[in-house]
C-alpha atoms as a PDB file:
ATOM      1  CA  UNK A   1     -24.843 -54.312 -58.613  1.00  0.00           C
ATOM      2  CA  UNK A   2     -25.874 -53.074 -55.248  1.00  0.00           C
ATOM      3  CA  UNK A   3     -28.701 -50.269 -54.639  1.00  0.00           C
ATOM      4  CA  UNK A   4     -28.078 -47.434 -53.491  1.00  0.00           C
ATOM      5  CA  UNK A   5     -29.847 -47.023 -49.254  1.00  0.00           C
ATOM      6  CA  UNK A   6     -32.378 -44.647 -50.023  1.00  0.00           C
ATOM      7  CA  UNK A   7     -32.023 -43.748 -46.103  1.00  0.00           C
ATOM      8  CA  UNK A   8     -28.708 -41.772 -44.739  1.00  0.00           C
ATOM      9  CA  UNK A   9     -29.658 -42.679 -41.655  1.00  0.00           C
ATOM     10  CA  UNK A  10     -29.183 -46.368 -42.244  1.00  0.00           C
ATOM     11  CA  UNK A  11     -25.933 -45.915 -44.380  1.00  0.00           C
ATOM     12  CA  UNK A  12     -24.412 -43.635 -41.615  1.00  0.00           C
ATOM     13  CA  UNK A  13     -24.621 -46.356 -38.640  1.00  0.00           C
ATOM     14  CA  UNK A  14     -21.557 -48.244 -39.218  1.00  0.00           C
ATOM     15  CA  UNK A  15     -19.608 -44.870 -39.306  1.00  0.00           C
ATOM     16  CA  UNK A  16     -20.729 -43.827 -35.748  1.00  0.00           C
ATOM     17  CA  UNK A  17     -20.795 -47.058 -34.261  1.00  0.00           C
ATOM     18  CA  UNK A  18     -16.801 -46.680 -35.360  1.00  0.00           C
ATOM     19  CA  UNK A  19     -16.433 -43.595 -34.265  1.00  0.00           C
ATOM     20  CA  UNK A  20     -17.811 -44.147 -30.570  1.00  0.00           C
ATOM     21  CA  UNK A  21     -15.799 -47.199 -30.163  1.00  0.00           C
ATOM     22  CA  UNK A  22     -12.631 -45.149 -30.512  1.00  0.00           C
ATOM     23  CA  UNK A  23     -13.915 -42.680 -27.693  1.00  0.00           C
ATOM     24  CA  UNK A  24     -13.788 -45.245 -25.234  1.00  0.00           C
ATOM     25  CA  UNK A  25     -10.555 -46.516 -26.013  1.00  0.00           C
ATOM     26  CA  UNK A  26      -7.805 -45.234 -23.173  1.00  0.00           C
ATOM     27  CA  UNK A  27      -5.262 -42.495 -24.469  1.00  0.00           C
ATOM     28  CA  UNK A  28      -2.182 -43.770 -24.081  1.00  0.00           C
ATOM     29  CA  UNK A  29       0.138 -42.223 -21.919  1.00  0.00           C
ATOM     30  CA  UNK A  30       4.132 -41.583 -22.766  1.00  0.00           C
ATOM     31  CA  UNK A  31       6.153 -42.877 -19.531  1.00  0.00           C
ATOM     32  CA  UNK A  32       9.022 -40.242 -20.520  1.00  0.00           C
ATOM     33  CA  UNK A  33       6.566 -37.306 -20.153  1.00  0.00           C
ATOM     34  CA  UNK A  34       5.577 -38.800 -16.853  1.00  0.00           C
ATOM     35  CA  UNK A  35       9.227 -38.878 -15.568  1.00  0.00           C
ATOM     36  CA  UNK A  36       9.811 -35.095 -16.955  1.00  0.00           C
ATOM     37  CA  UNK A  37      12.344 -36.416 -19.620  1.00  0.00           C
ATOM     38  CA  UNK A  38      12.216 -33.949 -22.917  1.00  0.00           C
ATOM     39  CA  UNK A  39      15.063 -34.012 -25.061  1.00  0.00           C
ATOM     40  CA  UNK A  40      17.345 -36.215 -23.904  1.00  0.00           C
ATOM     41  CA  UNK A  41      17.838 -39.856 -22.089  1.00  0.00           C
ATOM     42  CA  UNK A  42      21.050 -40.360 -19.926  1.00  0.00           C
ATOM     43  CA  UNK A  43      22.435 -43.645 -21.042  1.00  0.00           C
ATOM     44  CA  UNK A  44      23.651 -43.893 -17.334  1.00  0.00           C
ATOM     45  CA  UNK A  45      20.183 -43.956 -15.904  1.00  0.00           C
ATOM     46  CA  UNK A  46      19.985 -47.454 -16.033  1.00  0.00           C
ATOM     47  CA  UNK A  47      17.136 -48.148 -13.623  1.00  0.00           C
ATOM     48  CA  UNK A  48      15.256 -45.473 -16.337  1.00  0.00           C
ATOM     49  CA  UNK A  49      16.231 -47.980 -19.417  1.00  0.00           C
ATOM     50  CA  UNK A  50      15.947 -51.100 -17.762  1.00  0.00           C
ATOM     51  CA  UNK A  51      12.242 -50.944 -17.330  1.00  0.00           C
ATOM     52  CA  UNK A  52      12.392 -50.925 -21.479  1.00  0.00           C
ATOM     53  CA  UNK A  53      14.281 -53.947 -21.504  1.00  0.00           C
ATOM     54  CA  UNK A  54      12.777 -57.669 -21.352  1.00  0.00           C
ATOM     55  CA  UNK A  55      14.125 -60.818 -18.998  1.00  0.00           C
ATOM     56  CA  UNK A  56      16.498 -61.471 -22.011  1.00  0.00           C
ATOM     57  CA  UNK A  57      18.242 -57.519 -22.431  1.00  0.00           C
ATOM     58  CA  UNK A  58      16.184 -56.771 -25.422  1.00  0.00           C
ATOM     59  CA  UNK A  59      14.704 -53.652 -26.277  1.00  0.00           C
ATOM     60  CA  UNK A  60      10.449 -53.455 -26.047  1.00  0.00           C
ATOM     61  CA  UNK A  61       8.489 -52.152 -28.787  1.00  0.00           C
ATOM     62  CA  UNK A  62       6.955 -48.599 -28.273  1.00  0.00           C
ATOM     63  CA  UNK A  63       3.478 -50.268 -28.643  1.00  0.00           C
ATOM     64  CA  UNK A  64       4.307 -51.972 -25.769  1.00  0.00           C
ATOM     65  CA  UNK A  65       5.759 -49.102 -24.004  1.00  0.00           C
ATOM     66  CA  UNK A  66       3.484 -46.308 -24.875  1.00  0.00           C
ATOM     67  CA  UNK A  67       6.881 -44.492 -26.084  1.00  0.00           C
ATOM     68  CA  UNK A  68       6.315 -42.016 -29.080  1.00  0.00           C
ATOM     69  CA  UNK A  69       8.599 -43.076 -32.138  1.00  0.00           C
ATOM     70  CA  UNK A  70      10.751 -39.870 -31.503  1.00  0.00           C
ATOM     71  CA  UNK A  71      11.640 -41.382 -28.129  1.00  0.00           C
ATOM     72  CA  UNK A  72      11.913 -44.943 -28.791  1.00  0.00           C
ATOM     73  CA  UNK A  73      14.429 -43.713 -31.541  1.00  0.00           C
ATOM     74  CA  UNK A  74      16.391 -41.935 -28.630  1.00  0.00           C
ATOM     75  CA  UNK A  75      15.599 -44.497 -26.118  1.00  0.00           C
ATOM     76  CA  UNK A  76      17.858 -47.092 -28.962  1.00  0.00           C
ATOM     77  CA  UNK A  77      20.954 -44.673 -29.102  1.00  0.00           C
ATOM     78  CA  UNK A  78      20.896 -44.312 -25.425  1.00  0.00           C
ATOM     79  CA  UNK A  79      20.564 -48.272 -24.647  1.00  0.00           C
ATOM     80  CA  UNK A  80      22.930 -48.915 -27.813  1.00  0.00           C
ATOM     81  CA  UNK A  81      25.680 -46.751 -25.707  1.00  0.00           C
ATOM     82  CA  UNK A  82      25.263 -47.653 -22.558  1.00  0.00           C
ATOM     83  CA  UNK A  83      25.348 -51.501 -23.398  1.00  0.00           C
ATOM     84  CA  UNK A  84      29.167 -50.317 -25.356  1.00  0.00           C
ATOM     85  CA  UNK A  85      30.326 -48.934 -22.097  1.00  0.00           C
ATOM     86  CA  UNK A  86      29.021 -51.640 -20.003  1.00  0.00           C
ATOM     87  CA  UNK A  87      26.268 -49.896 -17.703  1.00  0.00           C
ATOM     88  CA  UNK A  88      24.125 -52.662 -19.239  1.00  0.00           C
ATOM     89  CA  UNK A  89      24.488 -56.191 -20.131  1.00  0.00           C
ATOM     90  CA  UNK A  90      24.444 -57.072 -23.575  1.00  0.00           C
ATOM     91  CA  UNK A  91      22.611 -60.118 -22.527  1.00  0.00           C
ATOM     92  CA  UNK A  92      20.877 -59.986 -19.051  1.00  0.00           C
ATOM     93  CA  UNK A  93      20.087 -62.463 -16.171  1.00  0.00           C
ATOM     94  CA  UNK A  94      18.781 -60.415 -13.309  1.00  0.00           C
ATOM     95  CA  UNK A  95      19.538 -56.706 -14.053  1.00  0.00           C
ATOM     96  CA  UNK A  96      15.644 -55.814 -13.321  1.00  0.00           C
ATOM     97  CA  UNK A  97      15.351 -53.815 -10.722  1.00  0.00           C
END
Protein backbone atom coordinates (compact mmCIF):
# COMPACT_ATOMS: atom_id res chain seq x y z
CA UNK A 1 0.00 0.00 0.00
CA UNK A 2 1.21 3.42 -0.86
CA UNK A 3 1.68 6.40 1.82
CA UNK A 4 -0.07 8.98 1.83
CA UNK A 5 2.48 12.62 0.60
CA UNK A 6 2.49 14.27 3.75
CA UNK A 7 3.15 17.54 1.47
CA UNK A 8 0.13 19.08 -0.83
CA UNK A 9 2.50 20.83 -2.44
CA UNK A 10 4.21 17.81 -3.88
CA UNK A 11 0.88 15.88 -4.60
CA UNK A 12 -0.55 19.02 -6.42
CA UNK A 13 2.37 19.29 -9.19
CA UNK A 14 1.18 16.91 -11.68
CA UNK A 15 -2.28 18.70 -11.60
CA UNK A 16 -0.82 22.14 -12.59
CA UNK A 17 1.76 21.00 -14.76
CA UNK A 18 -1.66 19.58 -16.65
CA UNK A 19 -3.41 22.36 -16.34
CA UNK A 20 -0.74 24.88 -17.88
CA UNK A 21 -0.11 22.63 -20.73
CA UNK A 22 -3.71 23.06 -21.85
CA UNK A 23 -3.28 26.99 -21.71
CA UNK A 24 -0.88 26.94 -24.33
CA UNK A 25 -2.64 24.80 -26.56
CA UNK A 26 -4.29 27.03 -29.66
CA UNK A 27 -8.23 27.40 -29.50
CA UNK A 28 -9.44 26.11 -32.35
CA UNK A 29 -11.21 28.14 -34.63
CA UNK A 30 -14.70 27.08 -36.57
CA UNK A 31 -14.11 28.00 -40.45
CA UNK A 32 -18.09 28.44 -40.74
CA UNK A 33 -18.05 31.25 -38.11
CA UNK A 34 -15.22 32.76 -40.06
CA UNK A 35 -17.23 32.78 -43.36
CA UNK A 36 -20.48 34.25 -41.39
CA UNK A 37 -22.42 30.91 -42.02
CA UNK A 38 -25.07 30.32 -38.92
CA UNK A 39 -27.81 28.13 -39.57
CA UNK A 40 -27.62 26.92 -42.71
CA UNK A 41 -25.05 25.60 -45.62
CA UNK A 42 -26.17 26.04 -49.34
CA UNK A 43 -25.53 22.72 -50.92
CA UNK A 44 -24.85 24.86 -54.12
CA UNK A 45 -21.87 26.60 -52.66
CA UNK A 46 -19.63 24.18 -53.85
CA UNK A 47 -16.32 26.04 -53.66
CA UNK A 48 -17.66 26.39 -49.65
CA UNK A 49 -17.95 22.32 -49.43
CA UNK A 50 -15.22 21.42 -51.50
CA UNK A 51 -12.57 22.67 -49.18
CA UNK A 52 -14.23 19.75 -46.74
CA UNK A 53 -13.70 17.25 -49.22
CA UNK A 54 -10.30 15.17 -49.78
CA UNK A 55 -8.43 14.37 -53.41
CA UNK A 56 -10.80 11.29 -53.44
CA UNK A 57 -14.60 13.28 -52.78
CA UNK A 58 -14.74 12.17 -49.25
CA UNK A 59 -15.94 14.03 -46.47
CA UNK A 60 -13.02 15.29 -43.63
CA UNK A 61 -13.47 14.71 -40.09
CA UNK A 62 -14.39 17.83 -37.94
CA UNK A 63 -11.08 17.22 -36.01
CA UNK A 64 -9.55 17.88 -39.02
CA UNK A 65 -11.67 20.74 -39.94
CA UNK A 66 -12.12 22.54 -36.74
CA UNK A 67 -16.05 22.16 -37.58
CA UNK A 68 -18.29 21.88 -34.36
CA UNK A 69 -20.36 18.50 -34.47
CA UNK A 70 -23.60 20.64 -35.04
CA UNK A 71 -22.04 21.76 -38.32
CA UNK A 72 -20.28 18.82 -39.53
CA UNK A 73 -23.81 17.16 -39.06
CA UNK A 74 -25.19 19.96 -41.47
CA UNK A 75 -22.13 20.15 -43.50
CA UNK A 76 -23.17 15.89 -44.33
CA UNK A 77 -26.86 16.73 -45.39
CA UNK A 78 -25.68 19.55 -47.45
CA UNK A 79 -22.72 17.48 -49.29
CA UNK A 80 -25.15 14.30 -49.22
CA UNK A 81 -27.61 16.61 -51.52
CA UNK A 82 -25.60 18.29 -53.52
CA UNK A 83 -23.61 15.08 -54.61
CA UNK A 84 -27.72 13.64 -55.54
CA UNK A 85 -28.17 16.59 -57.77
CA UNK A 86 -24.82 16.52 -59.25
CA UNK A 87 -23.12 19.93 -58.08
CA UNK A 88 -20.50 17.47 -56.79
CA UNK A 89 -18.91 14.37 -57.91
CA UNK A 90 -19.62 11.37 -56.13
CA UNK A 91 -16.08 10.45 -56.74
CA UNK A 92 -13.67 13.36 -57.64
CA UNK A 93 -10.53 13.87 -59.86
CA UNK A 94 -9.81 17.56 -59.90
CA UNK A 95 -12.90 19.38 -58.47
CA UNK A 96 -10.46 21.39 -55.91
CA UNK A 97 -10.52 24.62 -56.50
Amino acid sequence: MKKPLKNSKDSNYKLTQQITAKKNQAKKRDPFKERGVKDYIDFLDTKLMTRFLNEQGKLLPARITGATSKMQRKLNTAIKRARHLAVIPFVSEGTRY
